[in-house]
Protein backbone atom coordinates (compact mmCIF):
# COMPACT_ATOMS: atom_id res chain seq x y z
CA UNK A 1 5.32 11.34 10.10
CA UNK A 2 4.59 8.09 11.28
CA UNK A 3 3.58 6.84 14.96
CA UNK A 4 4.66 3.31 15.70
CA UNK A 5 3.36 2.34 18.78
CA UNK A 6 1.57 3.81 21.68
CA UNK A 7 -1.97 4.61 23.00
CA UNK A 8 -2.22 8.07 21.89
CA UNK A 9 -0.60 10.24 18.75
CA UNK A 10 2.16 12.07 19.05
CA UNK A 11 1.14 15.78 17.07
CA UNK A 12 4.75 17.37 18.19
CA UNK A 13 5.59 17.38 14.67
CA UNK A 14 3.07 17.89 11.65
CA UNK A 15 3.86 17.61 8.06
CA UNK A 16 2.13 19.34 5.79
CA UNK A 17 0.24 18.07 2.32
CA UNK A 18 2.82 17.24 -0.36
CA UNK A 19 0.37 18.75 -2.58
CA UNK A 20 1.38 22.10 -1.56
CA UNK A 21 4.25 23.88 -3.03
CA UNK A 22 4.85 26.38 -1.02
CA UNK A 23 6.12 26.35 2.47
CA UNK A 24 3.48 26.32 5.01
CA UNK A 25 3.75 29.12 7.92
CA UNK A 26 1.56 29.47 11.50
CA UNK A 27 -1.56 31.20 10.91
CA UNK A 28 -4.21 32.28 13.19
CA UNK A 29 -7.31 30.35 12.95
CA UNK A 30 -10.12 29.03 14.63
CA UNK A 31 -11.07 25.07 13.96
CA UNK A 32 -15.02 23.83 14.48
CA UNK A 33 -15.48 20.75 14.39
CA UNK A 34 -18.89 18.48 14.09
CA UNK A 35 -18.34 16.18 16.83
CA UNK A 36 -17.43 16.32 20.42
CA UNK A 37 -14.87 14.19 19.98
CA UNK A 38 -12.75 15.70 16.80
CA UNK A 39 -12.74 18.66 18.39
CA UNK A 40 -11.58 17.80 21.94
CA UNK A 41 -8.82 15.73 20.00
CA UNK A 42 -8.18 18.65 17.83
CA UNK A 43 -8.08 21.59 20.86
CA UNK A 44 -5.76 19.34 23.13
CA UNK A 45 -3.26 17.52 20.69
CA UNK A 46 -3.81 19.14 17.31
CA UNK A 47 -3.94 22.86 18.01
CA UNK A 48 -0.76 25.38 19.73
CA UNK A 49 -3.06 27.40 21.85
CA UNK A 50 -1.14 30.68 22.02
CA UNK A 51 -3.03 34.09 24.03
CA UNK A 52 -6.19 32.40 23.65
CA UNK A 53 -6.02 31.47 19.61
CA UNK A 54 -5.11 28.73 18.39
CA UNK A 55 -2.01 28.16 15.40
CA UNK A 56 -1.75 25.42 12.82
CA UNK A 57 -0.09 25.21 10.01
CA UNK A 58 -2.45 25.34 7.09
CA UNK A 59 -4.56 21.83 6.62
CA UNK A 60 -2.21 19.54 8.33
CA UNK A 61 -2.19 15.86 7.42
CA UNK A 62 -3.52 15.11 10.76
CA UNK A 63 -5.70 17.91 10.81
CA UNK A 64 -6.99 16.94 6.88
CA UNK A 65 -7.69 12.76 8.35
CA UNK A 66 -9.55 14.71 11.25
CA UNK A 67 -11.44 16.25 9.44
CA UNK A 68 -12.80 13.12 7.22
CA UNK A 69 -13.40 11.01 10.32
CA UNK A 70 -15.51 13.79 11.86
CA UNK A 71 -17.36 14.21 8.45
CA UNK A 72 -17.69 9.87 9.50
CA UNK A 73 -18.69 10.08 13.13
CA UNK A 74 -21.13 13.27 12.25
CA UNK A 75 -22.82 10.80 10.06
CA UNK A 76 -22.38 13.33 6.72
CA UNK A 77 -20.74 11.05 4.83
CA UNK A 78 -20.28 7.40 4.20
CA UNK A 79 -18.12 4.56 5.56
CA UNK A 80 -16.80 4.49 1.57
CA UNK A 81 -16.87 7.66 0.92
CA UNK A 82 -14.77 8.82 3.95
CA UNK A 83 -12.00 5.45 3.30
CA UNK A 84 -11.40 6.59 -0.16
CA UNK A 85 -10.82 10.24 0.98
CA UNK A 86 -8.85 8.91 3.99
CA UNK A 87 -6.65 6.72 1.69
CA UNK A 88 -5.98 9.67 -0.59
CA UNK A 89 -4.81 11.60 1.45
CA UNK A 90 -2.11 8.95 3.22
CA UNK A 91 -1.17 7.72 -0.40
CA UNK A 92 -0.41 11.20 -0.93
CA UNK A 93 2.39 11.29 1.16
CA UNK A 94 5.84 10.77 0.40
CA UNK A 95 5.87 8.91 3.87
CA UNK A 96 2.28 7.25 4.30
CA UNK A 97 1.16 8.45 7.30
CA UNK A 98 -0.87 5.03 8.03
CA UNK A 99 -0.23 4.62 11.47
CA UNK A 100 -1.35 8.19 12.08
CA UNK A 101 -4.84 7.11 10.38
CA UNK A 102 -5.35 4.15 12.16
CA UNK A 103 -4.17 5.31 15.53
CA UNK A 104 -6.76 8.35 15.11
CA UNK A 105 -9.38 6.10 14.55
CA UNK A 106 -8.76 3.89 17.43
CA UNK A 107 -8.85 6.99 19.82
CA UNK A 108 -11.90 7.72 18.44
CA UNK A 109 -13.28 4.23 19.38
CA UNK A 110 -12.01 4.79 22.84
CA UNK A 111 -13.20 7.79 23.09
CA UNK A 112 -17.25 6.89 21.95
CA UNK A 113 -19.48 5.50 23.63
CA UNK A 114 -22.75 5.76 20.89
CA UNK A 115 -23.16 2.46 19.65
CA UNK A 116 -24.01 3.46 16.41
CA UNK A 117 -21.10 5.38 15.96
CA UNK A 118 -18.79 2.47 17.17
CA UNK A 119 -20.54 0.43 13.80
CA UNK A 120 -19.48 3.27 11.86
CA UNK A 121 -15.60 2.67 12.52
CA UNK A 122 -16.60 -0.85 12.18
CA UNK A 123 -17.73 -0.31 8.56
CA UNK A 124 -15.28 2.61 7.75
CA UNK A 125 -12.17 -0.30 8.76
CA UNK A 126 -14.32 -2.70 6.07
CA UNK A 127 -14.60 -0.07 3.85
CA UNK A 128 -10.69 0.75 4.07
CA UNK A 129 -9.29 -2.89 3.71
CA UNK A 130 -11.99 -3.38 0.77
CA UNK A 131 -10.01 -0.61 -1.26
CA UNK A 132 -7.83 -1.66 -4.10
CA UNK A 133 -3.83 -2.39 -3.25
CA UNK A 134 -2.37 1.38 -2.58
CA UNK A 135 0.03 2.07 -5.83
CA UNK A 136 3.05 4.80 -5.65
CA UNK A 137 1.48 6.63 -8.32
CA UNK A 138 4.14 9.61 -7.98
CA UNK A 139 7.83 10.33 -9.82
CA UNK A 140 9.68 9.65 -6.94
CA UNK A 141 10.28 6.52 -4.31
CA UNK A 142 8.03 6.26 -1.45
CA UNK A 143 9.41 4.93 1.97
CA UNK A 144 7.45 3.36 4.53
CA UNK A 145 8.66 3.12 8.23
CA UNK A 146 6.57 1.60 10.56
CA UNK A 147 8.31 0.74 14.15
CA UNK A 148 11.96 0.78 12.79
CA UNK A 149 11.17 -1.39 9.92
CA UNK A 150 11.57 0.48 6.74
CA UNK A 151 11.77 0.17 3.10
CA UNK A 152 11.62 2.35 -0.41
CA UNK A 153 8.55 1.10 -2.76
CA UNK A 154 9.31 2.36 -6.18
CA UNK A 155 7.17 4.25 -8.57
CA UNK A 156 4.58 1.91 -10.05
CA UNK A 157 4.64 -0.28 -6.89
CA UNK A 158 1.99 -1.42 -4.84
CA UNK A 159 2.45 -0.47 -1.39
CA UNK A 160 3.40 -3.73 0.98
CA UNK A 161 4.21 -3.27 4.70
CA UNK A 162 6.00 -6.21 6.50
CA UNK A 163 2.72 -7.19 7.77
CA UNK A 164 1.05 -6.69 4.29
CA UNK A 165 -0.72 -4.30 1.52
CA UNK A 166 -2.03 -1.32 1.97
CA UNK A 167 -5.16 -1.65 2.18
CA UNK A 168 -6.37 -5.29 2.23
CA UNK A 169 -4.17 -6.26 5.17
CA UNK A 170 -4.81 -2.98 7.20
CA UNK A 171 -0.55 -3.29 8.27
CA UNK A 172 -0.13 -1.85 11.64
CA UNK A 173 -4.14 -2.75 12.65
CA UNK A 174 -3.73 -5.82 14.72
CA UNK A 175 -1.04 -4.57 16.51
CA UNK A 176 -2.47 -0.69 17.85
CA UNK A 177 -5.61 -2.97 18.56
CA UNK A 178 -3.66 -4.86 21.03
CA UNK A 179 -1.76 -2.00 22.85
CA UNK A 180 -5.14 -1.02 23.67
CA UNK A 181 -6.50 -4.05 25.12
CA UNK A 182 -3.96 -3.97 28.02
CA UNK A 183 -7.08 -3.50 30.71
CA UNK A 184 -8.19 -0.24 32.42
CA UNK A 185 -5.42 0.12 34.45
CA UNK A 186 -3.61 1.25 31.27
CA UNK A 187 -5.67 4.44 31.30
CA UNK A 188 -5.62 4.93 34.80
CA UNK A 189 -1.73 4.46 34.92
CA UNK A 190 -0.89 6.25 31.65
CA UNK A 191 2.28 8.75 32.42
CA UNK A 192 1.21 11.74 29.96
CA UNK A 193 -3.03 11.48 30.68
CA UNK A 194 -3.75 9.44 33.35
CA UNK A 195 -7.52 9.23 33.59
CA UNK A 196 -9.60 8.37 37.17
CA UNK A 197 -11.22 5.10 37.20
CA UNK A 198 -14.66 6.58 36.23
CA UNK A 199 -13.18 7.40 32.69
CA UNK A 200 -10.94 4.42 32.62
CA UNK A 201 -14.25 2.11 32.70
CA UNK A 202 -15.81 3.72 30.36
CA UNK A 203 -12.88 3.88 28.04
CA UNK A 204 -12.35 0.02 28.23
CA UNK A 205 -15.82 -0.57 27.80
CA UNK A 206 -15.96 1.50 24.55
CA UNK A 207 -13.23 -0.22 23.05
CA UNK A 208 -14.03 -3.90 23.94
CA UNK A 209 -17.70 -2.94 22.58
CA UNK A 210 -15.71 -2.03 19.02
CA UNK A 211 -14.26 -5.52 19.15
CA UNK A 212 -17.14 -7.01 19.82
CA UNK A 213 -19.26 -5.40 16.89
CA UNK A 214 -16.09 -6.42 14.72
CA UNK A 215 -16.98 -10.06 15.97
CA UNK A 216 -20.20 -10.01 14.74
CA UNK A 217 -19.83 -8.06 11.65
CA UNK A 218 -20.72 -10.51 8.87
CA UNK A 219 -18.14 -8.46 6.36
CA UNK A 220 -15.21 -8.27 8.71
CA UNK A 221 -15.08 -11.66 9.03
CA UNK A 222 -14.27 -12.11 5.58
CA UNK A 223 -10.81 -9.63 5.94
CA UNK A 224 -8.05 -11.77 7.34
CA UNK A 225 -7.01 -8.73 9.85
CA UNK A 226 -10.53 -8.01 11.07
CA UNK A 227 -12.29 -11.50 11.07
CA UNK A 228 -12.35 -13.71 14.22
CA UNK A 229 -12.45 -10.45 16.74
CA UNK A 230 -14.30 -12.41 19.32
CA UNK A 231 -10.94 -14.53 20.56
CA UNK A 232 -10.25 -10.92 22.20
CA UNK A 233 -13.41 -11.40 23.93
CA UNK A 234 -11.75 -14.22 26.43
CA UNK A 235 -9.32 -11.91 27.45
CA UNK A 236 -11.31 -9.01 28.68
CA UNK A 237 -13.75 -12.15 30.24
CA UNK A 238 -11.13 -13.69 32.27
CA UNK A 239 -9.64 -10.73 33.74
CA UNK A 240 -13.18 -9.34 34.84
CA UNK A 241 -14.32 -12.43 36.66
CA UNK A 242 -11.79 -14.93 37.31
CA UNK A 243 -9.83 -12.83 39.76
CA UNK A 244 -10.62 -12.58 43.25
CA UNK A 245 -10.72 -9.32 45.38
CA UNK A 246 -6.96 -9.15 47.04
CA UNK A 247 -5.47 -9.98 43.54
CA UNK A 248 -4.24 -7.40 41.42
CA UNK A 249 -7.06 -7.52 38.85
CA UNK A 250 -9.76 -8.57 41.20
CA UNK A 251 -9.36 -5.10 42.86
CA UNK A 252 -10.45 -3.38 39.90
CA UNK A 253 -13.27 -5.57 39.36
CA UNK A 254 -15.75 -2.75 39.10
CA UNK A 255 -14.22 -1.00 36.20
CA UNK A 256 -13.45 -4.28 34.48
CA UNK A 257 -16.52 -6.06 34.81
CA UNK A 258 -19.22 -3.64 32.43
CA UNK A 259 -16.82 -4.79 29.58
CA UNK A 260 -16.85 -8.28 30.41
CA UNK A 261 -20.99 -7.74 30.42
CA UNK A 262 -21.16 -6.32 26.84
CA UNK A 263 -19.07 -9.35 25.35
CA UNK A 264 -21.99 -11.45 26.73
CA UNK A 265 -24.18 -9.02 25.65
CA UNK A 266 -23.26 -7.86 21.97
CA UNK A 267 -21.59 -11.03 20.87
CA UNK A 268 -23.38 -13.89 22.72
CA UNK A 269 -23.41 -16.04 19.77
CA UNK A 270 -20.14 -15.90 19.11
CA UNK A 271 -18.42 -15.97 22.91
CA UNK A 272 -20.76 -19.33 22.82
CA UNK A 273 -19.82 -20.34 19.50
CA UNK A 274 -15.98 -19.90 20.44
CA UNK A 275 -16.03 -22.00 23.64
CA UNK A 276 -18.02 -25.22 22.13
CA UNK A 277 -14.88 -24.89 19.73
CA UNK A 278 -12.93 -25.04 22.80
CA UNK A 279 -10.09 -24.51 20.52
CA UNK A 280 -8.74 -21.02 22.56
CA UNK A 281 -6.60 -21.23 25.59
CA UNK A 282 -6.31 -18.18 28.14
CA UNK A 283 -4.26 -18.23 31.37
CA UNK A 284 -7.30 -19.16 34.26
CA UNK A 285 -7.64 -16.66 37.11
CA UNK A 286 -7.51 -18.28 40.93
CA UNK A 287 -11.23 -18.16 41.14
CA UNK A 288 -11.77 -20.41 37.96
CA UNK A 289 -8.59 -22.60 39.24
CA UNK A 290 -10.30 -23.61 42.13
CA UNK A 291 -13.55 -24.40 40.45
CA UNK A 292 -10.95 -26.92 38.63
CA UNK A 293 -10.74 -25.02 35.50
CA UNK A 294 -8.05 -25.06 33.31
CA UNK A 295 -6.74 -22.30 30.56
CA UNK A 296 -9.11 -23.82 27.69
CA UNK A 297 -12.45 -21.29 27.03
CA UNK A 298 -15.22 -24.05 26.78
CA UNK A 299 -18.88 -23.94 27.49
CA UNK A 300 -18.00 -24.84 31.52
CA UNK A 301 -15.74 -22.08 31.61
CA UNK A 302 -18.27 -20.03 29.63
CA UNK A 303 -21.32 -21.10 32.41
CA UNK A 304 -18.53 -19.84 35.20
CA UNK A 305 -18.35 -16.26 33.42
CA UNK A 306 -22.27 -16.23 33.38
CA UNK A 307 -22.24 -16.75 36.97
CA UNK A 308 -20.16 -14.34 37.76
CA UNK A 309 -21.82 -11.44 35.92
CA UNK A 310 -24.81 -12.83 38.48
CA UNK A 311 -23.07 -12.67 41.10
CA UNK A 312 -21.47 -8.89 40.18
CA UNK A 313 -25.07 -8.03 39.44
CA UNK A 314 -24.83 -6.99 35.87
């Protein structure tokens, strides 16, 4: 089953591993996990908590991705290691659950704050879109569907979404990224798990400092869909410090401004390399207007930001 779009996975319905021939029923059993976050994930969208126990139908697809990511984030095994078991099992499918493996990383990166464990995913994406092109290898056609777009790839293919090949275009990447650079307020606001502001910070700050180690990774900037990560960086800079208080960003200054400190922080270099460019445009907030700015990011714009994170005391 694929997921097309949204912030978190939808687990309603779970398909079960092709390789299995016989028809998988509920059974009762208890999941441990390494990590705190596979196994919150797991207990409140993976598992049908029933009189205390919990029923799943035997080694989901979900569950199966889970499970290698954890083996990831638990540091027991590699960024390789876990992209060519993570690839196995989507190619496996008749229906590629790709979307499903890239939204449950993603969550992840929201949902981690350990910097070391945010280079992981870093290096596990590499790792993933370093893979040779995905081939049907089955009998039988294969059909991708990825947000109403679908088509059949024959046996022998290689496996090409509309916005490329499985796996050295990462299809589907680029676009969960952005859903989830939408600002805090998105968590806060969310109409299934709205989050208080507390968590909302923190969750934008984990995720902008993913993006920012993918814009200083020196071998994600040599995979189209990865490289150049730090143009992402203006956005969550401009809505953190060019708003002022009665606006409808400025009021959330607070939980938008430790993200906007980590760009500056993690990927100096590169904010700095970006703006004597000056070759990105971002719409300017009213404080920056009336400094005179305009929507170009260039080193005065950049000097404004610095300020700012001075004047917000971080």
């Amino acid at each position: 089953m694929l997921v097309p779009s949204g912030s978190f996975l939808n687990f309603d319905e779970i398909p079960t591993l092709k390789h299995s021939m016989v028809k998988s029923h509920p059974v009762i059993m208890s999941i441990s996990l390494k990590t705190s976050w596979a196994q919150s994930l797991y207990d409140t969208r993976l598992s049908n908590i029933s009189n205390g126990q919990t029923q799943q139908p035997i080694e989901s697809v979900q569950l199966s991705l889970l499970k290698a990511l954890d083996d990831l984030l638990s540091l027991e095994d590699s960024p390789e290691g876990v992209a060519t078991k993570s690839a196995s099992i989507v190619i496996s499918q008749n229906e590629p659950p790709l979307m499903n493996l890239i939204g449950l990383t993603l969550n992840a990166a929201e949902n981690i704050a350990d910097e070391k464990r945010l280079q992981v995913l870093v290096d596990y994406f590499v790792a993933l879109a370093s893979l040779p092109d995905a081939v049907n290898e089955s009998a039988y056609p294969m059909l991708l569907d990825m947000g109403g777009w679908k088509k059949t790839i024959e046996p022998g293919r290689i496996v090409v979404f509309a916005e490329g090949t499985m796996w050295k275009d990462l299809p589907g990447f680029a676009w969960n990224l952005t859903e989830r650079l939408q600002g805090p307020e998105a968590y806060m606001y969310d109409l299934r798990r709205p989050v208080s502001p507390a968590v909302a910070m923190q969750t934008w700050k984990n995720i902008n400092m993913f993006v920012a180690l993918l814009a200083i990774s020196s071998p994600a900037q040599n995979i189209p869909t990865l490289s150049r990560q730090v143009a992402r960086g203006r956005v969550t800079l401009a809505m953190a410090l060019e708003y002022s208080r009665d606006t409808r960003l400025g009021k959330n200054v607070n939980i938008h401004a430790p993200a906007a400190a980590l760009w500056l922080r993690v990927a100096r270099d590169e904010v700095e390399g970006m703006c004597m460019k000056g070759d990105q445009c971002i719409d300017a907030g009213d404080l920056w207007l009336e400094r005179g700015g305009s929507n170009v990011c260039d080193m005065v714009r950049l000097q404004f930001w610095h300020e700012r994170l001075v004047e917000l005391e971080l």
